[in-house]
N, C-alpha and C. Protein backbone atom coordinates (compact mmCIF):
# COMPACT_ATOMS: atom_id res chain seq x y z
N UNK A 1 -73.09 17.81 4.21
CA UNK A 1 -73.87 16.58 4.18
C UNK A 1 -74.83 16.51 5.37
N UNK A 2 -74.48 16.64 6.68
CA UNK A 2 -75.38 16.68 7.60
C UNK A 2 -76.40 17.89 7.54
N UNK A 3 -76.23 18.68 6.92
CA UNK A 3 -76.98 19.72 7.13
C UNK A 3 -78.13 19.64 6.11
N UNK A 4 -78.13 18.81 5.06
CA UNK A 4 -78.93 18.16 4.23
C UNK A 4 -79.69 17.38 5.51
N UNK A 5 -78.80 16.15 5.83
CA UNK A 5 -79.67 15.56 6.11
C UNK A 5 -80.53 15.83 7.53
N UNK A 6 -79.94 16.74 8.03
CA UNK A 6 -80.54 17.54 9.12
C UNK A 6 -82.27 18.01 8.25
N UNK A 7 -82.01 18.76 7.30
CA UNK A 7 -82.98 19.15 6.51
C UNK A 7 -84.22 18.10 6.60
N UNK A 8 -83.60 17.07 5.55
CA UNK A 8 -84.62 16.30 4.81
C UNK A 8 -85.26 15.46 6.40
N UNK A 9 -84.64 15.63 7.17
CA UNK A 9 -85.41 15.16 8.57
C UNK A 9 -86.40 15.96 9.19
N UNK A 10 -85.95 16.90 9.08
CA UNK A 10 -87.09 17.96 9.51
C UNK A 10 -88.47 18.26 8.50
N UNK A 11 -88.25 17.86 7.04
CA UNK A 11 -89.40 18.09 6.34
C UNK A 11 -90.09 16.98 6.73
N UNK A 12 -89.34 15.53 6.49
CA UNK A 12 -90.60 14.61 7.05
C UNK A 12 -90.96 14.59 7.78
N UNK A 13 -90.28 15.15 9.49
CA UNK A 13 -91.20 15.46 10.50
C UNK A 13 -92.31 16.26 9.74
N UNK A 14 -91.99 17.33 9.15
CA UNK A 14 -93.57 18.03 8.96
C UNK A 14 -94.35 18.03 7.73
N UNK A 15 -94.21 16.86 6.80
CA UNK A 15 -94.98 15.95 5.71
C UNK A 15 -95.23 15.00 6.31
N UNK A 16 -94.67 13.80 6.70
CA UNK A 16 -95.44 12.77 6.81
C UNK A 16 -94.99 11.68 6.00
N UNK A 17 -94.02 11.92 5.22
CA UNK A 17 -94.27 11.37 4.04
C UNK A 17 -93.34 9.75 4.25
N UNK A 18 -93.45 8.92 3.50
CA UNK A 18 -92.75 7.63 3.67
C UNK A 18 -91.07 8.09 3.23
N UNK A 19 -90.04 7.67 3.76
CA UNK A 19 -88.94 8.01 3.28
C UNK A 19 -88.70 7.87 1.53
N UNK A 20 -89.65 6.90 1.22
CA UNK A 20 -89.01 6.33 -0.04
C UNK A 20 -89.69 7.42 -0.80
N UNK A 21 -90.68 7.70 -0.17
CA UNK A 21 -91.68 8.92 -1.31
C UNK A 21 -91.32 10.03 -1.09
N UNK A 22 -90.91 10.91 0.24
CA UNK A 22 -89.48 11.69 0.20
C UNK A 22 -88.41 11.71 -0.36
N UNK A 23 -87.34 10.64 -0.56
CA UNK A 23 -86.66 10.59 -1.56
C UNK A 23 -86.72 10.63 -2.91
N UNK A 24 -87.70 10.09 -3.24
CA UNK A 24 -88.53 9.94 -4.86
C UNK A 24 -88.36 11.62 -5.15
N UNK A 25 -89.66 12.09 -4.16
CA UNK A 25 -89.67 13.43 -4.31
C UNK A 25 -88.43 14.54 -4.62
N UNK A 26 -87.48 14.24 -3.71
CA UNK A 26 -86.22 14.66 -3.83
C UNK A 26 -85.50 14.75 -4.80
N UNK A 27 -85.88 13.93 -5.44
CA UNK A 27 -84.88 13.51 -7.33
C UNK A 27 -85.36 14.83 -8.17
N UNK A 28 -86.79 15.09 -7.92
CA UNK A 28 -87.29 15.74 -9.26
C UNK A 28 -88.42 16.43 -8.14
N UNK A 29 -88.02 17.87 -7.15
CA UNK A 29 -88.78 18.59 -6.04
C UNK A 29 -89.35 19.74 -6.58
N UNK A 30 -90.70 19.28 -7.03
CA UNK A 30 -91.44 20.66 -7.60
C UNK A 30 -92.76 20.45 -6.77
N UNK A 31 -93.02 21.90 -6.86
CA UNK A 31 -94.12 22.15 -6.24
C UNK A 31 -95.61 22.45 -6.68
N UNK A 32 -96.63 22.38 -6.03
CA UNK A 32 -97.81 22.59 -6.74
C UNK A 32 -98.38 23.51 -5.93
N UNK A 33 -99.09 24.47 -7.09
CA UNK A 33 -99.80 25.48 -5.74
C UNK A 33 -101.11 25.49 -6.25
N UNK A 34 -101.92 25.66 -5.34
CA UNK A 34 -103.43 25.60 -5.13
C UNK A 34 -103.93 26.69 -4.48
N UNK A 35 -104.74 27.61 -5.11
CA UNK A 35 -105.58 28.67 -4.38
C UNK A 35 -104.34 29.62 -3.29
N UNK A 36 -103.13 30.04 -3.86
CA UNK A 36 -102.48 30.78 -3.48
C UNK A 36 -101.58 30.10 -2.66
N UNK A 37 -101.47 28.86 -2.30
CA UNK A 37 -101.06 28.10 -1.38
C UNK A 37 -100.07 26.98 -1.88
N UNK A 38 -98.25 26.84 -1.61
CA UNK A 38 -97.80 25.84 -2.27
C UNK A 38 -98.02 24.27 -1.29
N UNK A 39 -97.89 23.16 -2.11
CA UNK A 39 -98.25 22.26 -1.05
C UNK A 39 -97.28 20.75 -2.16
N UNK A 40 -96.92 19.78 -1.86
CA UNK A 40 -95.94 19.34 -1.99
C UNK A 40 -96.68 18.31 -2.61
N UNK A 41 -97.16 17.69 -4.33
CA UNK A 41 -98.18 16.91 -4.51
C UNK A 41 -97.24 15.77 -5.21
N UNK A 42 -97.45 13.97 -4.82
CA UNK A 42 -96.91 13.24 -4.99
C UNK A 42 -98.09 11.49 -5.38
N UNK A 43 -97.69 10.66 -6.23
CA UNK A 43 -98.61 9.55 -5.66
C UNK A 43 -97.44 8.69 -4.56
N UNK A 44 -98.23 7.85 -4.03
CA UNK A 44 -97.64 7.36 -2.77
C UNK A 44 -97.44 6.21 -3.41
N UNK A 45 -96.45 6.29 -3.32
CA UNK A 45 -95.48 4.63 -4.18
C UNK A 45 -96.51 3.07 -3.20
N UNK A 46 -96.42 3.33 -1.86
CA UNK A 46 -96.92 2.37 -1.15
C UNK A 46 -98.83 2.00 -1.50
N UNK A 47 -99.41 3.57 -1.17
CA UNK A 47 -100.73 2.78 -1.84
C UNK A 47 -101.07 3.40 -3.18
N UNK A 48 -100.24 3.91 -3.73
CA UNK A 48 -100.81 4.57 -5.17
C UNK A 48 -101.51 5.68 -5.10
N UNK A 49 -101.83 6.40 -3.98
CA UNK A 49 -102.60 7.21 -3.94
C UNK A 49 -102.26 8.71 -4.29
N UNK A 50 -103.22 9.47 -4.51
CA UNK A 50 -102.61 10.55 -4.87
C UNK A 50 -102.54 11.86 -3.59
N UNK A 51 -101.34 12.50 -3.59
CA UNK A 51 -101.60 13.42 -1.47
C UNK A 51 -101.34 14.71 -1.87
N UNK A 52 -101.62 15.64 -1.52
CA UNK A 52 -101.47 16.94 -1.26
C UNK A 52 -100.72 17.19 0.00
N UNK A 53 -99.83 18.00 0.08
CA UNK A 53 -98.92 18.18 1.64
C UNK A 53 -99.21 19.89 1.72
N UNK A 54 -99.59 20.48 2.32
CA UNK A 54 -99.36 21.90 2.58
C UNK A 54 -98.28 22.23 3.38
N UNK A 55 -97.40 23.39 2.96
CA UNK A 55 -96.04 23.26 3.84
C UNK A 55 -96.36 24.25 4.75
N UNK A 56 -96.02 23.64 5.97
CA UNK A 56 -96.12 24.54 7.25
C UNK A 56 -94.73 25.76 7.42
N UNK A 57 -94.57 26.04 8.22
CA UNK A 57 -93.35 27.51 8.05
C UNK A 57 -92.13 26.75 8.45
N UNK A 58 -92.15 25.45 9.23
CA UNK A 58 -90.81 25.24 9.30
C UNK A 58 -90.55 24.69 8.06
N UNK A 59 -91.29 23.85 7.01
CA UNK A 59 -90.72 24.02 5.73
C UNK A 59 -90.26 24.79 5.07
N UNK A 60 -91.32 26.06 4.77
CA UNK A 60 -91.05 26.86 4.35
C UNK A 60 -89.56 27.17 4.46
N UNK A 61 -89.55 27.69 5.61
CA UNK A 61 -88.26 28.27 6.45
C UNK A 61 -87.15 27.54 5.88
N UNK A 62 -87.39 26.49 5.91
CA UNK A 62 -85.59 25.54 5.47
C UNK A 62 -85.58 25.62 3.68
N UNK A 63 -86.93 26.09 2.95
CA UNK A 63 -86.95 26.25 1.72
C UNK A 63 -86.32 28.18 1.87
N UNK A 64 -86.68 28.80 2.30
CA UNK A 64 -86.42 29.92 2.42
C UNK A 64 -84.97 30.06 2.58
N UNK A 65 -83.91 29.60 3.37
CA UNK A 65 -82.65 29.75 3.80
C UNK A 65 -81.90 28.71 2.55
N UNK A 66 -82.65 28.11 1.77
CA UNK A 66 -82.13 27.41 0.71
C UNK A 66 -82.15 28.07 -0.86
N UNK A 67 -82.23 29.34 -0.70
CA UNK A 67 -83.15 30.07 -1.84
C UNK A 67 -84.33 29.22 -2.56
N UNK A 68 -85.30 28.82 -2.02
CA UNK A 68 -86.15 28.00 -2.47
C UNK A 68 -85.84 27.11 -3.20
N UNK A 69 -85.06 26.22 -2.57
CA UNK A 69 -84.71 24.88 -3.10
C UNK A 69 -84.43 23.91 -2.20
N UNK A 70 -84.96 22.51 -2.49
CA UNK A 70 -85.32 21.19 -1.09
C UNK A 70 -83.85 21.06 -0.94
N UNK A 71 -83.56 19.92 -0.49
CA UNK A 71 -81.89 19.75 0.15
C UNK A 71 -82.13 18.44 -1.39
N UNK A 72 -80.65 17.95 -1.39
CA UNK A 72 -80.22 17.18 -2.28
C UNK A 72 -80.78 15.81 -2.34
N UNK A 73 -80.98 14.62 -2.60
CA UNK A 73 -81.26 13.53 -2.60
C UNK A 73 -80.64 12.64 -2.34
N UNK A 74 -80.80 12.07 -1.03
CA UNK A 74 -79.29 11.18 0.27
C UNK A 74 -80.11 9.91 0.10
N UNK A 75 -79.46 9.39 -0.48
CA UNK A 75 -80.08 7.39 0.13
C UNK A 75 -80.22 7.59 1.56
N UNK A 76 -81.27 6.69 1.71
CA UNK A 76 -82.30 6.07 2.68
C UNK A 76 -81.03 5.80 3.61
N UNK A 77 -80.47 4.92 3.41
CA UNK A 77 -79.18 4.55 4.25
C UNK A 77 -78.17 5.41 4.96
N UNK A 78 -77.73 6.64 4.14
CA UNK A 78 -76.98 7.56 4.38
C UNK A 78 -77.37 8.17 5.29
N UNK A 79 -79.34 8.69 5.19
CA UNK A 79 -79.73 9.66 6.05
C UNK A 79 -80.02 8.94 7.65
N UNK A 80 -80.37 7.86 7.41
CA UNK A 80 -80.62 6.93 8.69
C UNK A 80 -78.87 7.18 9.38
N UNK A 81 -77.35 6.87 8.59
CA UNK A 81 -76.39 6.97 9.43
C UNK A 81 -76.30 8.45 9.77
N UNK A 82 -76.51 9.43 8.99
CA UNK A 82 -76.47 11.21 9.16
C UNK A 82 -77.38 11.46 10.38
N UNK A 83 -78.48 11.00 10.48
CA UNK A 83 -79.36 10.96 11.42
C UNK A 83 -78.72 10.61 13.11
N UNK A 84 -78.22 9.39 13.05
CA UNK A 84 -77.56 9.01 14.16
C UNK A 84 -76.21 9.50 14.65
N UNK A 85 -75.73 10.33 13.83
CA UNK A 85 -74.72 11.19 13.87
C UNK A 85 -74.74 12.38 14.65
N UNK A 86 -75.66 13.02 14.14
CA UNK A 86 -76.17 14.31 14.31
C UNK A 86 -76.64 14.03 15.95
N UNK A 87 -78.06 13.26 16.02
CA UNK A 87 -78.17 12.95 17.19
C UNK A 87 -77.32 12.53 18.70
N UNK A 88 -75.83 11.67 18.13
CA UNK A 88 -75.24 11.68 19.04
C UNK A 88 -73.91 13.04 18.97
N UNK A 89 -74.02 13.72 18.47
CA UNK A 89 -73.07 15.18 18.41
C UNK A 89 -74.12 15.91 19.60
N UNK A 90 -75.58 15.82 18.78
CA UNK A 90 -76.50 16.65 19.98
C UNK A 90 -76.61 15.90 21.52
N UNK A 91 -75.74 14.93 21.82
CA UNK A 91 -75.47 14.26 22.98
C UNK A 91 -77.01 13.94 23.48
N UNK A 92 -77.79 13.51 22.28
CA UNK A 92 -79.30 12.44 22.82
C UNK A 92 -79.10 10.90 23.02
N UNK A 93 -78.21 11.01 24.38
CA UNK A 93 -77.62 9.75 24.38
C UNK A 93 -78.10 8.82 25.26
N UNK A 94 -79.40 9.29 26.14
CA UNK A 94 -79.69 8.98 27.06
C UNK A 94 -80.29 7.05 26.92
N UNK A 95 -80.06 5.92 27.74
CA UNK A 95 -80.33 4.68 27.42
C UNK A 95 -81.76 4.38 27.57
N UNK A 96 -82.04 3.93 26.83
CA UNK A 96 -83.75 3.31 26.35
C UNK A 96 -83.67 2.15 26.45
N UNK A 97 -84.50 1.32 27.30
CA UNK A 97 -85.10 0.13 27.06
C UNK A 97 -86.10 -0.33 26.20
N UNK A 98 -85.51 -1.53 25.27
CA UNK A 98 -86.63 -2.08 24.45
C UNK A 98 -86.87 -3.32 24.90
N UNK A 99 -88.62 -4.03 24.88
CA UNK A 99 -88.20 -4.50 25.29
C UNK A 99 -89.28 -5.27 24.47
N UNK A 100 -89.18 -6.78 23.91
CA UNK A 100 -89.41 -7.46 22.89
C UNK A 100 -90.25 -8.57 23.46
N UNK A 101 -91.40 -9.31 22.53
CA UNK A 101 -92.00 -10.45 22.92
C UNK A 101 -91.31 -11.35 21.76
N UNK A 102 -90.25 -12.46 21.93
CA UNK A 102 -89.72 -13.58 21.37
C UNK A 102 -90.34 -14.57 21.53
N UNK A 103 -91.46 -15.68 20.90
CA UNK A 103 -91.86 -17.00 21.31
C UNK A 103 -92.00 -16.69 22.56
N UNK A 104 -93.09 -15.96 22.94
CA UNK A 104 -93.87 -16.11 24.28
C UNK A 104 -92.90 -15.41 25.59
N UNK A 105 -91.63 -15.03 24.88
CA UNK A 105 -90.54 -14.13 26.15
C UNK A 105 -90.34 -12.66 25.76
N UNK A 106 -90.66 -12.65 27.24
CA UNK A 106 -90.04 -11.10 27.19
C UNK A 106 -88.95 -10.91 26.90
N UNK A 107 -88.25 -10.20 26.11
CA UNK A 107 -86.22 -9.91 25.91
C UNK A 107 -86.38 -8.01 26.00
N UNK A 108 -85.84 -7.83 26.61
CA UNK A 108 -84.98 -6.66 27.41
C UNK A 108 -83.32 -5.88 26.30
N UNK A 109 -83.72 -4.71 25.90
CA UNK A 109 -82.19 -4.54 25.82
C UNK A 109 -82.06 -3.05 25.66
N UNK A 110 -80.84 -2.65 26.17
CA UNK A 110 -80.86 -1.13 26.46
C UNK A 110 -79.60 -0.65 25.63
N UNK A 111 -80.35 0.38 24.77
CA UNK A 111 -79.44 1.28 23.57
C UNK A 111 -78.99 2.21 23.85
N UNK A 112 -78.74 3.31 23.28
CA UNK A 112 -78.72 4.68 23.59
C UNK A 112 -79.60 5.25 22.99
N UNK A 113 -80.62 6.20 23.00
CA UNK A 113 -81.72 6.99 22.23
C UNK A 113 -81.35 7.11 20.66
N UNK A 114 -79.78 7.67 20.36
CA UNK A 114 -79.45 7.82 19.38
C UNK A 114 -79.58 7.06 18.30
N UNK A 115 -79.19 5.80 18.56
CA UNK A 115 -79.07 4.72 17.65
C UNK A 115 -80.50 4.32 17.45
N UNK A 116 -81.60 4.86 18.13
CA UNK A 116 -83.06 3.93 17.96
C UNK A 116 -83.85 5.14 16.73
N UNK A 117 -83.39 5.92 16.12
CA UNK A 117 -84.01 7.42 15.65
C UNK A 117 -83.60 7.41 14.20
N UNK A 118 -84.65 7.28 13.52
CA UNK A 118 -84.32 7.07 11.87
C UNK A 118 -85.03 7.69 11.02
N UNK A 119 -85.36 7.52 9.67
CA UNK A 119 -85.66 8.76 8.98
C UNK A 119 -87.21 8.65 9.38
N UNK A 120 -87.86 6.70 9.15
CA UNK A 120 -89.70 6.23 9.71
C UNK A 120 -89.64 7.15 11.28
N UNK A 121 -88.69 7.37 12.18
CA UNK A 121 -89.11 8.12 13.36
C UNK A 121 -89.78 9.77 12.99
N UNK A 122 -89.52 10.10 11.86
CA UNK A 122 -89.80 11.35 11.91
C UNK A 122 -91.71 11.22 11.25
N UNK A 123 -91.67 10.19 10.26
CA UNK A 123 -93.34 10.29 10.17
C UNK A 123 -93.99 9.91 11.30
N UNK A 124 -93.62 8.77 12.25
CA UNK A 124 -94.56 9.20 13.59
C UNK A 124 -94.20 10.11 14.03
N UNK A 125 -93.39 10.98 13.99
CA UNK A 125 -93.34 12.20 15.11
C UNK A 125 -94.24 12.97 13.98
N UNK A 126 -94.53 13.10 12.73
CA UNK A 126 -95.51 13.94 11.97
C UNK A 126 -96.88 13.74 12.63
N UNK A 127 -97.19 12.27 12.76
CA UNK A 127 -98.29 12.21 12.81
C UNK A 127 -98.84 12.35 14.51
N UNK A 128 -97.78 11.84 15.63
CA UNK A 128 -98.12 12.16 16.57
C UNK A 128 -98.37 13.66 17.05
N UNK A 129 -97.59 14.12 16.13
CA UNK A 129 -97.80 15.71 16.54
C UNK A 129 -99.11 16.48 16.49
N UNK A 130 -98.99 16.25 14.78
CA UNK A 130 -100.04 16.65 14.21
C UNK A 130 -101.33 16.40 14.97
N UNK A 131 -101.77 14.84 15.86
CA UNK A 131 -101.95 14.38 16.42
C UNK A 131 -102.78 15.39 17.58
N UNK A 132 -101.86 15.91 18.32
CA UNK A 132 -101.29 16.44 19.46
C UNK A 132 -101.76 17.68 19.28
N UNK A 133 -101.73 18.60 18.17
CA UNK A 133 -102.05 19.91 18.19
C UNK A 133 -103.63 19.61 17.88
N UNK A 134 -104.04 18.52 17.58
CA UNK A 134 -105.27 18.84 17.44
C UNK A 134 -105.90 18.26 15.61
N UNK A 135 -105.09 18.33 15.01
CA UNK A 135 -105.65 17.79 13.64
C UNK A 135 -106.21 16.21 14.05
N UNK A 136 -107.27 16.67 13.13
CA UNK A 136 -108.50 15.34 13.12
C UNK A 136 -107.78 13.98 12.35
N UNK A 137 -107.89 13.13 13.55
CA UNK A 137 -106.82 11.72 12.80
C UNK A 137 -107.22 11.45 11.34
N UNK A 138 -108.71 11.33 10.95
CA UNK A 138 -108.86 11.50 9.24
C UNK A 138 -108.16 12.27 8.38
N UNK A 139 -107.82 13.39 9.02
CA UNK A 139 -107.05 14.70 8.26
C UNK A 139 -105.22 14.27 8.05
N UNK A 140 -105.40 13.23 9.44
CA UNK A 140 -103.47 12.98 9.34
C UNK A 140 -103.46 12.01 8.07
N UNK A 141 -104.88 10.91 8.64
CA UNK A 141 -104.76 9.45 7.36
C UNK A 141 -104.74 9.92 6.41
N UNK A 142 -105.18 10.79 5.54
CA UNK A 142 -105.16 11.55 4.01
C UNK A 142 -103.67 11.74 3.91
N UNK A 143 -102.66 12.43 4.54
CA UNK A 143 -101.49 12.43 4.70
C UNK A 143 -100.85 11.16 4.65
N UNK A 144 -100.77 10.72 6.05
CA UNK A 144 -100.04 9.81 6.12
C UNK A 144 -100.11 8.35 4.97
N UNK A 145 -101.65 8.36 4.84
CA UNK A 145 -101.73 7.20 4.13
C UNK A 145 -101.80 5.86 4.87
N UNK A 146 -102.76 5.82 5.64
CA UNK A 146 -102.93 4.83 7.11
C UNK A 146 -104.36 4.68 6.48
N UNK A 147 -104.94 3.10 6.01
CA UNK A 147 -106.35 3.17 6.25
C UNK A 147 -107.13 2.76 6.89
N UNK A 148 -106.45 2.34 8.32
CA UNK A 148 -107.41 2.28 9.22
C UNK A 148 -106.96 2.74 10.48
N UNK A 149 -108.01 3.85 11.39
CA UNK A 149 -107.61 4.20 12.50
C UNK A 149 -107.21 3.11 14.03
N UNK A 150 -107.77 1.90 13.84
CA UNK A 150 -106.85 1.18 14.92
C UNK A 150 -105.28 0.88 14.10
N UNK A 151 -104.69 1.16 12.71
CA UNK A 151 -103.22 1.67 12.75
C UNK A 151 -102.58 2.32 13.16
N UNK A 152 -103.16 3.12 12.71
CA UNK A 152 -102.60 5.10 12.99
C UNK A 152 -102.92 5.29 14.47
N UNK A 153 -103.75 4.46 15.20
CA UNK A 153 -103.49 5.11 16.67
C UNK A 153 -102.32 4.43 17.25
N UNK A 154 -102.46 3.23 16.71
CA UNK A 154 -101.12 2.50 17.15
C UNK A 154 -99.45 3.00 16.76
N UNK A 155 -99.73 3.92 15.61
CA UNK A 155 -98.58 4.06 15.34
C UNK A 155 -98.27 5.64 15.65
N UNK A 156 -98.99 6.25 16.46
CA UNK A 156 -98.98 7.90 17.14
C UNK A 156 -98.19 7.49 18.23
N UNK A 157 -97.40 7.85 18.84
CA UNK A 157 -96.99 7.93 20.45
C UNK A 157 -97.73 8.87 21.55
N UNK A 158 -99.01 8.97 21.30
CA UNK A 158 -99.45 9.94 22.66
C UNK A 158 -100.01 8.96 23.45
N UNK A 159 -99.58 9.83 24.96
CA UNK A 159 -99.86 9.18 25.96
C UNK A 159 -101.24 8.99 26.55
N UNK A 160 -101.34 8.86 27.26
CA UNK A 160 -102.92 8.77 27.96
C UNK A 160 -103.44 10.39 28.07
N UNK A 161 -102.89 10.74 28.68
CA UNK A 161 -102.83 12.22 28.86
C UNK A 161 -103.41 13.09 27.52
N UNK A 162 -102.33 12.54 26.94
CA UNK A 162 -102.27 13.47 25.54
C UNK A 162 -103.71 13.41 24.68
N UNK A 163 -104.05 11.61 25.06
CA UNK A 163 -105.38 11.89 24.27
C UNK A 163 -106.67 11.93 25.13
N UNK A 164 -106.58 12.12 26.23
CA UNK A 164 -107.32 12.67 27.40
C UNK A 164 -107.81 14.65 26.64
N UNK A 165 -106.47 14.89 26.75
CA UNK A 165 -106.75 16.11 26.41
C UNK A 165 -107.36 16.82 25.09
N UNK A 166 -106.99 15.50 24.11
CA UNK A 166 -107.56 15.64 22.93
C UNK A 166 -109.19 15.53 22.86
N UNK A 167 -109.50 15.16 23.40
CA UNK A 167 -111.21 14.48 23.65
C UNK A 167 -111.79 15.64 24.09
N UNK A 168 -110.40 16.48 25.58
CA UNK A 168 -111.30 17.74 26.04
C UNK A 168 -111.59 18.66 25.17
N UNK A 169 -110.51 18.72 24.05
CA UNK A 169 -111.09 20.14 23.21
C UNK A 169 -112.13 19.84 22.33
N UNK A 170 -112.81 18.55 22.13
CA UNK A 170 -113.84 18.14 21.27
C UNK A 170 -115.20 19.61 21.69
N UNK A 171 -115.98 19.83 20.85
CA UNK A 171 -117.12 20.78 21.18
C UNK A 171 -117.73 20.07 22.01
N UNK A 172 -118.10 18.52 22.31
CA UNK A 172 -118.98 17.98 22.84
C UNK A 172 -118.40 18.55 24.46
N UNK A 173 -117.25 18.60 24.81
CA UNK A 173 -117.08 18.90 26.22
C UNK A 173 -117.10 20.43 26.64
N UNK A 174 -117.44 21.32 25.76
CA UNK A 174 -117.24 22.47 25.77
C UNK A 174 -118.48 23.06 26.03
């Protein structure tokens, strides 16, 4: 069971995809290939739209060690508790502060990392990544399904830095 859901965590890190349209997918996981290339084609329950996913090698890879076949189909619920499982076995236990605006107050409260990490953590980590190496935020929104970029920047985690550096590899600074 964890090793499923170990799986199906790692593909949405590298789809993007909404859990529910991951799971969907999961029921009935076929693939579409285009110009020699398989890529994971779905409409997006949330805006109807229609996405193309190209699978990168760590997909591949977990399709490969599966004899080309996705992992099983885990309720939303299951994988969120498999998730927090896994994470605290991998002792990511370290305490995080959150810290909340209530009616005009700040509220404060400190978890353990583990418990804050769910299946939605892995599409921002898709998109921050993706992000991060350099794909053009239009190129993530087609993916992700974000239609407007003051969302999707809000919902990336890079730091100042990160998009400091993103700007440097633009041609304009080159």
């Amino acid at each position: 069971y964890l090793n499923d859901v170990r799986d199906i965590f790692l593909i949405a890190c590298n789809t993007g995809l909404r859990v529910g349209d991951l799971t969907t997918f999961l029921k009935e996981p076929k693939l579409t290939n285009l110009k020699g290339r398989d890529y994971i084609f779905l409409k997006q329950q949330k805006t109807g739209n229609e996405v193309y996913i190209p699978l990168n090698n760590m997909v591949k890879n977990i399709l490969k060690k599966r004899d080309n076949r996705f992992p099983p189909f885990i309720h939303q619920n299951f994988l969120n508790e498999g998730i927090k499982r896994i994470l605290k076995r991998a002792k990511i236990t370290d305490d995080f502060t959150i810290i909340r605006t209530v009616k005009g107050v700040k509220e404060s409260e400190i978890k353990p990392k583990y418990k804050l990490i769910s299946m939605h953590s892995a599409r921002r980590s898709f998109c921050t990544n993706a992000y991060n190496q350099g794909m053009p935020p239009h190129h993530i929104m087609v993916i992700s399904g974000h239609k407007s970029e003051k969302v999707f920047y809000n919902y990336i985690k890079a730091t100042v830095q990160e998009k400091a550096t993103q700007v440097a590899e633009h041609s304009f600074f080159n």
